[in-house]
N, C-alpha and C. Protein backbone atom coordinates (compact mmCIF):
# COMPACT_ATOMS: atom_id res chain seq x y z
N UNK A 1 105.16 -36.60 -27.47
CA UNK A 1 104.10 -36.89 -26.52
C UNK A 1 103.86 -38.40 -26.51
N UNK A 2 103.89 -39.03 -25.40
CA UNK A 2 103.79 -40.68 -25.56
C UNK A 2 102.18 -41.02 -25.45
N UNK A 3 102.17 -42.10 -26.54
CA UNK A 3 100.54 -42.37 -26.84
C UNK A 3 100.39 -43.56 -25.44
N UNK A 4 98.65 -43.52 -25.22
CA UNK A 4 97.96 -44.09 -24.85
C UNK A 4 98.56 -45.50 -24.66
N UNK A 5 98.54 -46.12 -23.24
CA UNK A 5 98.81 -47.71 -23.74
C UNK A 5 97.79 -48.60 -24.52
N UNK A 6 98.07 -49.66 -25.11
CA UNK A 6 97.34 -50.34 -25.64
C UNK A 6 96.56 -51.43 -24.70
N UNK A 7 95.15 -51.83 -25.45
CA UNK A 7 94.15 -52.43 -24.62
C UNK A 7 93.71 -53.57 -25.54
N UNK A 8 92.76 -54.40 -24.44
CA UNK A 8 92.36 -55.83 -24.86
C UNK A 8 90.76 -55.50 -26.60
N UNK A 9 90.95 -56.07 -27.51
CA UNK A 9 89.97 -55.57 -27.91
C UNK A 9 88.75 -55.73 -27.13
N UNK A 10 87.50 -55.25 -27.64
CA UNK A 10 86.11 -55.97 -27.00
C UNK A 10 86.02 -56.94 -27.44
N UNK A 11 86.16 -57.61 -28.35
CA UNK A 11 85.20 -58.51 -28.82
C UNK A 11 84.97 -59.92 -27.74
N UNK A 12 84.40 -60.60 -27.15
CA UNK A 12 84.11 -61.31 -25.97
C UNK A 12 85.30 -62.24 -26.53
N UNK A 13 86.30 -62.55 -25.30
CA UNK A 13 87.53 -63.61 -25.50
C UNK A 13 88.64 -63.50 -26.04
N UNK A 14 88.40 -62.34 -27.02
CA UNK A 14 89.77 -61.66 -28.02
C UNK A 14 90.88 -60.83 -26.78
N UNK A 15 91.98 -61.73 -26.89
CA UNK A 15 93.50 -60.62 -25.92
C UNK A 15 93.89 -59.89 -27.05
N UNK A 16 93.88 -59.74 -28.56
CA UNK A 16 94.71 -58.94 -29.49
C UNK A 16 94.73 -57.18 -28.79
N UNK A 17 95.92 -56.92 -28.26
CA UNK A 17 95.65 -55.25 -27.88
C UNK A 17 96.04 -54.63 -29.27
N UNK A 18 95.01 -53.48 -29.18
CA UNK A 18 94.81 -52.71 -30.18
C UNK A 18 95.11 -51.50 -29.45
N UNK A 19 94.90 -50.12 -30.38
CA UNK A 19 95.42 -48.47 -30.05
C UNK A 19 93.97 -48.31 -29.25
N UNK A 20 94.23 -47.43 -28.09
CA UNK A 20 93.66 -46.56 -26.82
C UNK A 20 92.42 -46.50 -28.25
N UNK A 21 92.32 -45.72 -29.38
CA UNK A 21 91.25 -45.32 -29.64
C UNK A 21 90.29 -45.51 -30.68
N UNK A 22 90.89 -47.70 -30.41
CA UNK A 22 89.88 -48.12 -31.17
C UNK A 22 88.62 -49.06 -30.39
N UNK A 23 88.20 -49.95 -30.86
CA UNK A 23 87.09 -50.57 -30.06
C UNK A 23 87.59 -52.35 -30.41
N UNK A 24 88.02 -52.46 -32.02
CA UNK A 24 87.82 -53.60 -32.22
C UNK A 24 89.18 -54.06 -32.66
N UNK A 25 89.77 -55.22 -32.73
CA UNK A 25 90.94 -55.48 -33.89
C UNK A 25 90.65 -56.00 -34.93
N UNK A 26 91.52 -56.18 -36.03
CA UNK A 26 91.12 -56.19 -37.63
C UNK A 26 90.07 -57.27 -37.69
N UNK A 27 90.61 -58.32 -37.17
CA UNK A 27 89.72 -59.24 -37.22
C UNK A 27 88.20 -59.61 -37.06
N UNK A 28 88.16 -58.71 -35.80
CA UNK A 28 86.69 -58.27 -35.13
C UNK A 28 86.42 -56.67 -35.55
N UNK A 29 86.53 -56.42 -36.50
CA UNK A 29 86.21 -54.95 -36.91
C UNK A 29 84.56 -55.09 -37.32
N UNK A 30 84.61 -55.97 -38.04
CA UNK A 30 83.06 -56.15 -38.64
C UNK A 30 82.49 -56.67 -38.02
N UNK A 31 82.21 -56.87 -36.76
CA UNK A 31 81.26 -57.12 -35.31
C UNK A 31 80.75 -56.00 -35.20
N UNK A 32 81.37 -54.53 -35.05
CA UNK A 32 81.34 -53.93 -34.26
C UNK A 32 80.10 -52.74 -35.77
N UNK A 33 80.78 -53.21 -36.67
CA UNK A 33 79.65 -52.21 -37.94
C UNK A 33 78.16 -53.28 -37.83
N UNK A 34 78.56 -54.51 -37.59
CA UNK A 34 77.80 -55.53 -37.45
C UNK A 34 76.59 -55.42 -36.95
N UNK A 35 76.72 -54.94 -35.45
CA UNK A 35 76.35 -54.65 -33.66
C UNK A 35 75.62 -53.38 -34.36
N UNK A 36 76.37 -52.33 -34.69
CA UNK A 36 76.14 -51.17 -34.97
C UNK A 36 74.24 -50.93 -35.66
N UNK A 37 74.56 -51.89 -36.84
CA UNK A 37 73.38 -52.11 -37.63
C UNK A 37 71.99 -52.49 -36.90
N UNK A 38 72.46 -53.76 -36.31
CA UNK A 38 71.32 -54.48 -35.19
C UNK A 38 70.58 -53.17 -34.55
N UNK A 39 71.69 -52.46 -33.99
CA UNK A 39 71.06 -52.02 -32.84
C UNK A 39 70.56 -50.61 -33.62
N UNK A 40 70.83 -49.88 -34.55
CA UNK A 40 70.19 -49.18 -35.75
C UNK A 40 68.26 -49.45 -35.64
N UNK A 41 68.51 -50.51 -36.57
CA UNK A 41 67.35 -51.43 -36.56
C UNK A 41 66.44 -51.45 -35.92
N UNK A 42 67.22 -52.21 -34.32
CA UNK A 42 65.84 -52.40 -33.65
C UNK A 42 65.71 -50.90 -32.67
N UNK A 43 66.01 -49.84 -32.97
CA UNK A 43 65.93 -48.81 -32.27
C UNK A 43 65.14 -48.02 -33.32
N UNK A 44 65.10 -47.93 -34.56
CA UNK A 44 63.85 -48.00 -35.96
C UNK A 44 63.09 -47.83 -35.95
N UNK A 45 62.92 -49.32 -35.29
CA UNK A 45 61.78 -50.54 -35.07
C UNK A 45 60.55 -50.00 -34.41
N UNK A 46 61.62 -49.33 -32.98
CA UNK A 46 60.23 -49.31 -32.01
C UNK A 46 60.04 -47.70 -32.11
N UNK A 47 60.58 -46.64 -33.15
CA UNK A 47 59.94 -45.49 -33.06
C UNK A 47 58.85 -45.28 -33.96
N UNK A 48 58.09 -44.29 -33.72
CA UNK A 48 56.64 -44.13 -34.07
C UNK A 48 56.88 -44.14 -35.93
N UNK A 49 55.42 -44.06 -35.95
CA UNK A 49 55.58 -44.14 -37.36
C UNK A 49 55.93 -43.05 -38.36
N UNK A 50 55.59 -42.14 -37.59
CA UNK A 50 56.30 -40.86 -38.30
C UNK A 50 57.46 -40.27 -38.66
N UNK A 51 58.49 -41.14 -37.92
CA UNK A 51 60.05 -41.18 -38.21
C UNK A 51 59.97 -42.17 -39.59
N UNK A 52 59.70 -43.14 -39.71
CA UNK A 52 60.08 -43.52 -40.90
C UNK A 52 60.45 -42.66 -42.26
N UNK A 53 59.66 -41.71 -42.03
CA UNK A 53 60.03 -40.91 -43.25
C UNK A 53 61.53 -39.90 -43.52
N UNK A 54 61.94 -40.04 -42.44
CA UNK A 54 63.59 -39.95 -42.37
C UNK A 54 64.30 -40.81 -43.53
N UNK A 55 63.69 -42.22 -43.64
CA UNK A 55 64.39 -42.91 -44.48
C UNK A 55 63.76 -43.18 -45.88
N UNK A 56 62.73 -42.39 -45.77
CA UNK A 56 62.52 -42.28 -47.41
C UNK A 56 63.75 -41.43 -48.31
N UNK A 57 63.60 -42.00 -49.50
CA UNK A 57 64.41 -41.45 -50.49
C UNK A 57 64.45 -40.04 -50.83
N UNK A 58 62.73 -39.14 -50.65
CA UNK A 58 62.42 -38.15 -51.17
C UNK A 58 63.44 -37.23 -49.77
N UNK A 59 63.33 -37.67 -48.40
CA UNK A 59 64.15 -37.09 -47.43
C UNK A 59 65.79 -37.30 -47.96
N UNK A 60 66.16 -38.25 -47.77
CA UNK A 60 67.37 -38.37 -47.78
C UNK A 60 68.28 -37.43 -49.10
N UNK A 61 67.53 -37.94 -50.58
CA UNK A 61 67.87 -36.45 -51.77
C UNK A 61 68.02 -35.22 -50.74
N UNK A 62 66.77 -34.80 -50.23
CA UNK A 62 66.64 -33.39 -49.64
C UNK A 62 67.50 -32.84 -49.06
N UNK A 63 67.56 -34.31 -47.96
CA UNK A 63 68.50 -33.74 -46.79
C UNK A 63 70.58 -34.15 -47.14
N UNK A 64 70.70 -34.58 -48.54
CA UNK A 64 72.01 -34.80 -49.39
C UNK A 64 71.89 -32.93 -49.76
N UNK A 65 70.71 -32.66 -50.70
CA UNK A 65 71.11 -31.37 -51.44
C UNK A 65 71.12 -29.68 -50.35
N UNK A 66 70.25 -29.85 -49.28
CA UNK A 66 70.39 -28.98 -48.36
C UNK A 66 71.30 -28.53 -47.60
N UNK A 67 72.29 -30.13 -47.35
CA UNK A 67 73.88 -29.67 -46.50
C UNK A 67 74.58 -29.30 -47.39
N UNK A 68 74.36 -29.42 -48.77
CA UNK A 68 75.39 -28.90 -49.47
C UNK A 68 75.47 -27.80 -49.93
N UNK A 69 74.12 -27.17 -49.85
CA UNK A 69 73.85 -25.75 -50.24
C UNK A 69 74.02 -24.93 -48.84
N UNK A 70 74.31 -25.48 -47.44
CA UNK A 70 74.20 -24.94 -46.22
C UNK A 70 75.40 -26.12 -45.49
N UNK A 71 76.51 -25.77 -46.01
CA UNK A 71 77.16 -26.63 -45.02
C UNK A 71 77.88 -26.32 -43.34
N UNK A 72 77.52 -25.18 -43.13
CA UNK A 72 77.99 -24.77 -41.68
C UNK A 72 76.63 -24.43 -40.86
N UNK A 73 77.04 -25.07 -39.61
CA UNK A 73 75.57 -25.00 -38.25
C UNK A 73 75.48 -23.53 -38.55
N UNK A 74 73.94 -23.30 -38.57
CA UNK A 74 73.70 -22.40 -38.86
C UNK A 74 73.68 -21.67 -36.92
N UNK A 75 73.08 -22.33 -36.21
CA UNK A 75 73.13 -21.63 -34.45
C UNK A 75 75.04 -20.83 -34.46
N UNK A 76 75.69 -22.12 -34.71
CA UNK A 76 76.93 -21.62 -34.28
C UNK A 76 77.56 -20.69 -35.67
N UNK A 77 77.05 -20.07 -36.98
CA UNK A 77 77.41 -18.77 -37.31
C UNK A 77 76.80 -17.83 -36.56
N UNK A 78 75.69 -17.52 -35.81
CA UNK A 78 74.72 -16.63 -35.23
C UNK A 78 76.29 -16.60 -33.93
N UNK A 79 76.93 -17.30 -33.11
CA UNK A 79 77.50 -17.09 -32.02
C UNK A 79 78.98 -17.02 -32.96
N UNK A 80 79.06 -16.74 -34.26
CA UNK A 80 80.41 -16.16 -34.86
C UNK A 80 81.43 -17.30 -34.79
N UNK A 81 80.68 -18.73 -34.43
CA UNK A 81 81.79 -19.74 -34.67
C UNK A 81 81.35 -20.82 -35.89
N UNK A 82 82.74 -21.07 -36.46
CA UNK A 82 82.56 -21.92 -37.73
C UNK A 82 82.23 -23.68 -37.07
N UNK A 83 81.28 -24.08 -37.43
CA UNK A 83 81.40 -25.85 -37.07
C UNK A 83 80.21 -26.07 -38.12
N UNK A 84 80.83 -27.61 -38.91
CA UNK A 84 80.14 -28.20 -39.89
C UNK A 84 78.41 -28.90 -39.11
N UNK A 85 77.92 -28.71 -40.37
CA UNK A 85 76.33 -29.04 -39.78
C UNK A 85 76.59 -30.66 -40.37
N UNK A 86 75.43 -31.14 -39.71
CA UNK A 86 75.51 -32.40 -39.89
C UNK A 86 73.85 -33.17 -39.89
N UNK A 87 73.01 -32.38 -39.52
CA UNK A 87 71.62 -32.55 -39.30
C UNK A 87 70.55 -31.28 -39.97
N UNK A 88 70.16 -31.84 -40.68
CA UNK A 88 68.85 -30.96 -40.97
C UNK A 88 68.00 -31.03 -40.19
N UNK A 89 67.60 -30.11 -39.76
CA UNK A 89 66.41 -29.49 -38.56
C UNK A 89 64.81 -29.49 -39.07
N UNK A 90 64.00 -29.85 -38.39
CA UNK A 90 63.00 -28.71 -38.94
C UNK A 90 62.79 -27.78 -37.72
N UNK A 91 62.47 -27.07 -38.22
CA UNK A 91 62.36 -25.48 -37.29
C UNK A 91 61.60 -25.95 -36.45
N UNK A 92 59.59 -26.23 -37.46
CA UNK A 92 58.63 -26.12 -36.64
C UNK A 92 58.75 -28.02 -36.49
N UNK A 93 58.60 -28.57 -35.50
CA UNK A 93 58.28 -29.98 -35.44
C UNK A 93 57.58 -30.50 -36.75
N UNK A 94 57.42 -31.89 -37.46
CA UNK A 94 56.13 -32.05 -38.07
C UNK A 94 55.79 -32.23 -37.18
N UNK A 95 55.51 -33.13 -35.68
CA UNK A 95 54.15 -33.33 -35.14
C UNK A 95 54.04 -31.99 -34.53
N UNK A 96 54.82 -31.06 -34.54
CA UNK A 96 54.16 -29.37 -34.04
C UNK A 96 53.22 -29.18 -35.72
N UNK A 97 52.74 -29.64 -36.90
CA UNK A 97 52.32 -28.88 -37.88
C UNK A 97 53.17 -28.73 -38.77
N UNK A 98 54.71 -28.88 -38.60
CA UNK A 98 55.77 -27.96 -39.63
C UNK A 98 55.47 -29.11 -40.83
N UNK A 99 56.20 -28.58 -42.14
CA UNK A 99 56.41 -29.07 -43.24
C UNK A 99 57.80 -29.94 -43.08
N UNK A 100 57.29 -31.21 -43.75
CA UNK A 100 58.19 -32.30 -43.28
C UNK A 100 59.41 -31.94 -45.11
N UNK A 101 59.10 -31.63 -46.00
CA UNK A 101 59.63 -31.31 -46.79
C UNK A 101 59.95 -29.14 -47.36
N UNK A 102 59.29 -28.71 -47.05
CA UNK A 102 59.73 -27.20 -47.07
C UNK A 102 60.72 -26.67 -46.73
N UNK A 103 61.73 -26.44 -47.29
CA UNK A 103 63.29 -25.75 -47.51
C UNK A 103 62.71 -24.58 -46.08
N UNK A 104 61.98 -23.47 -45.97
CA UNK A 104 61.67 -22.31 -45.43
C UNK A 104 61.69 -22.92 -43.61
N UNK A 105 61.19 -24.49 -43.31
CA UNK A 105 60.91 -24.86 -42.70
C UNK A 105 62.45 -26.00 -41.88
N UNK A 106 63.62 -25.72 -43.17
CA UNK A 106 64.45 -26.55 -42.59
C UNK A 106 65.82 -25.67 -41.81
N UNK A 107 66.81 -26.24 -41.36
CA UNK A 107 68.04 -25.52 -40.66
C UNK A 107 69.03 -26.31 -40.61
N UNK A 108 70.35 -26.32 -41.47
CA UNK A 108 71.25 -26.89 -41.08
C UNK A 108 71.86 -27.02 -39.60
N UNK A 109 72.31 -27.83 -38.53
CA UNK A 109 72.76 -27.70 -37.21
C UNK A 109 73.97 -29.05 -37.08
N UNK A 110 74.57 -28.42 -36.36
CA UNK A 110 75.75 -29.53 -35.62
C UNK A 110 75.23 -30.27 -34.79
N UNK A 111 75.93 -30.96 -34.14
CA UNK A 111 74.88 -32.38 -33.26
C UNK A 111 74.63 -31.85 -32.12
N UNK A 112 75.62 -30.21 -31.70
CA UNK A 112 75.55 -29.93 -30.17
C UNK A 112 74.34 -29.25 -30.16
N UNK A 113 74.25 -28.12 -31.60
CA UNK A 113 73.10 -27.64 -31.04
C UNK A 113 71.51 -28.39 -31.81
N UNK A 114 71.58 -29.03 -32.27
CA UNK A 114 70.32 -30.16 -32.74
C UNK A 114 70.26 -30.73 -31.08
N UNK A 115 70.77 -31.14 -30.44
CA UNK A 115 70.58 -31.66 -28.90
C UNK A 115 69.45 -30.92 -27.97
N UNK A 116 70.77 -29.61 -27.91
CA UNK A 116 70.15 -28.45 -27.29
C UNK A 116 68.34 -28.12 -27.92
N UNK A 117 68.27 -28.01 -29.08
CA UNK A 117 67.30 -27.41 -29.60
C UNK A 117 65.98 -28.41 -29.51
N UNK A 118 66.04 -29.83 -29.29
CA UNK A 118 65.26 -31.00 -29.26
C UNK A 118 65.21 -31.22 -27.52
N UNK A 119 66.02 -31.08 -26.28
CA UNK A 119 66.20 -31.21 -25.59
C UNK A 119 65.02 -29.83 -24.77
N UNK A 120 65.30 -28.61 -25.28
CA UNK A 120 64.77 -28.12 -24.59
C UNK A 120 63.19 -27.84 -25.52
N UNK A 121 63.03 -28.18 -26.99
CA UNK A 121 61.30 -28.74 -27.23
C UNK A 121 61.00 -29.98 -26.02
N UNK A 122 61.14 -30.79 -25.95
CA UNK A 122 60.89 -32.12 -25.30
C UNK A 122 60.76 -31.45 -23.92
N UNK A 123 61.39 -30.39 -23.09
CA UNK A 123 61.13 -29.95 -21.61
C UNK A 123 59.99 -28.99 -22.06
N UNK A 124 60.25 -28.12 -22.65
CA UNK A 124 58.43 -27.39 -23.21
C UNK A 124 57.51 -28.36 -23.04
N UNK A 125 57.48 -29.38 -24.11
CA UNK A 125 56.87 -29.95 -24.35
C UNK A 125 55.61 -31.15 -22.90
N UNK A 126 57.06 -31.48 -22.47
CA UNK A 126 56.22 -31.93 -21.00
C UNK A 126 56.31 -31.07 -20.19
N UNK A 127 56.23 -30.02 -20.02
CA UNK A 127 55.74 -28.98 -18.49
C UNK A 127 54.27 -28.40 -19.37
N UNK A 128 54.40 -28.60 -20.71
CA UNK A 128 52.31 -28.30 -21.26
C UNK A 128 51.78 -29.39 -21.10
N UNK A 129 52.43 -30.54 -20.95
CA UNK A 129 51.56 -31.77 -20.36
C UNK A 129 51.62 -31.53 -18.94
N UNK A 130 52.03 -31.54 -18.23
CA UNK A 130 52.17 -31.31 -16.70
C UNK A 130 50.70 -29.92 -16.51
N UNK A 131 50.60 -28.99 -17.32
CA UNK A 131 49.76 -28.17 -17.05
C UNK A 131 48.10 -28.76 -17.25
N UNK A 132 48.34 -29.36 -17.71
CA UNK A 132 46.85 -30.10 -18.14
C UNK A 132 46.00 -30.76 -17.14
């Protein structure tokens, strides 16, 4: 099967072509973890204060020892397919009330259905504002 042609990297001014399915060349590799961080950061920055606790330590242990005791999306065993979880859930929101630390209150999920499951709280969520 013949691969992908090769392309200009990004990095602003760089011609080095690199493989179809990278972004950077060796040189400019650490721009791009660089960029990555920044924009980490200031995307952090401007969420509420109640996310911070994502990056506490007492979360991060939790959410290390929970995928390992639950390492497959738990939605996609219910539909009989195997895919690795990658996100701990909480069931109930904390700003719905849920327990930001309670095992009973958490769910391993893959990124498709953590989407789905946040995507359609957030449409609940504003059609009870819309009712008001």
């Amino acid at each position: 099967m013949p691969k992908a042609a090769k392309k200009p990297c990004a990095f602003p001014g760089c011609r080095v072509l690199i493989e179809y399915n990278e972004r950077y060349c060796a040189a400019h590799k650490h721009y791009e973890s660089a960029r990555q961080a920044e924009s980490n950061r200031e995307y952090d920055s401007k969420r509420p204060e109640r996310h911070h606790f994502y990056h506490s330590h007492e979360w991060q242990k939790m959410r290390r020892r929970f995928l390992a005791q639950h390492p497959l999306c738990e939605m996609c065993l219910l539909d009989n397919r195997i895919s690795a979880a990658v996100i701990v859930d909480h069931i109930v929101e904390i700003s719905d009330g849920g327990s930001p630390v309670d095992p009973a209150n958490l769910q391993a999920l893959c990124v498709y259905h953590h989407n789905q499951k946040t995507a359609a709280e957030r449409k609940k969520r504003c059609q009870g504002m819309k009712g008001r």
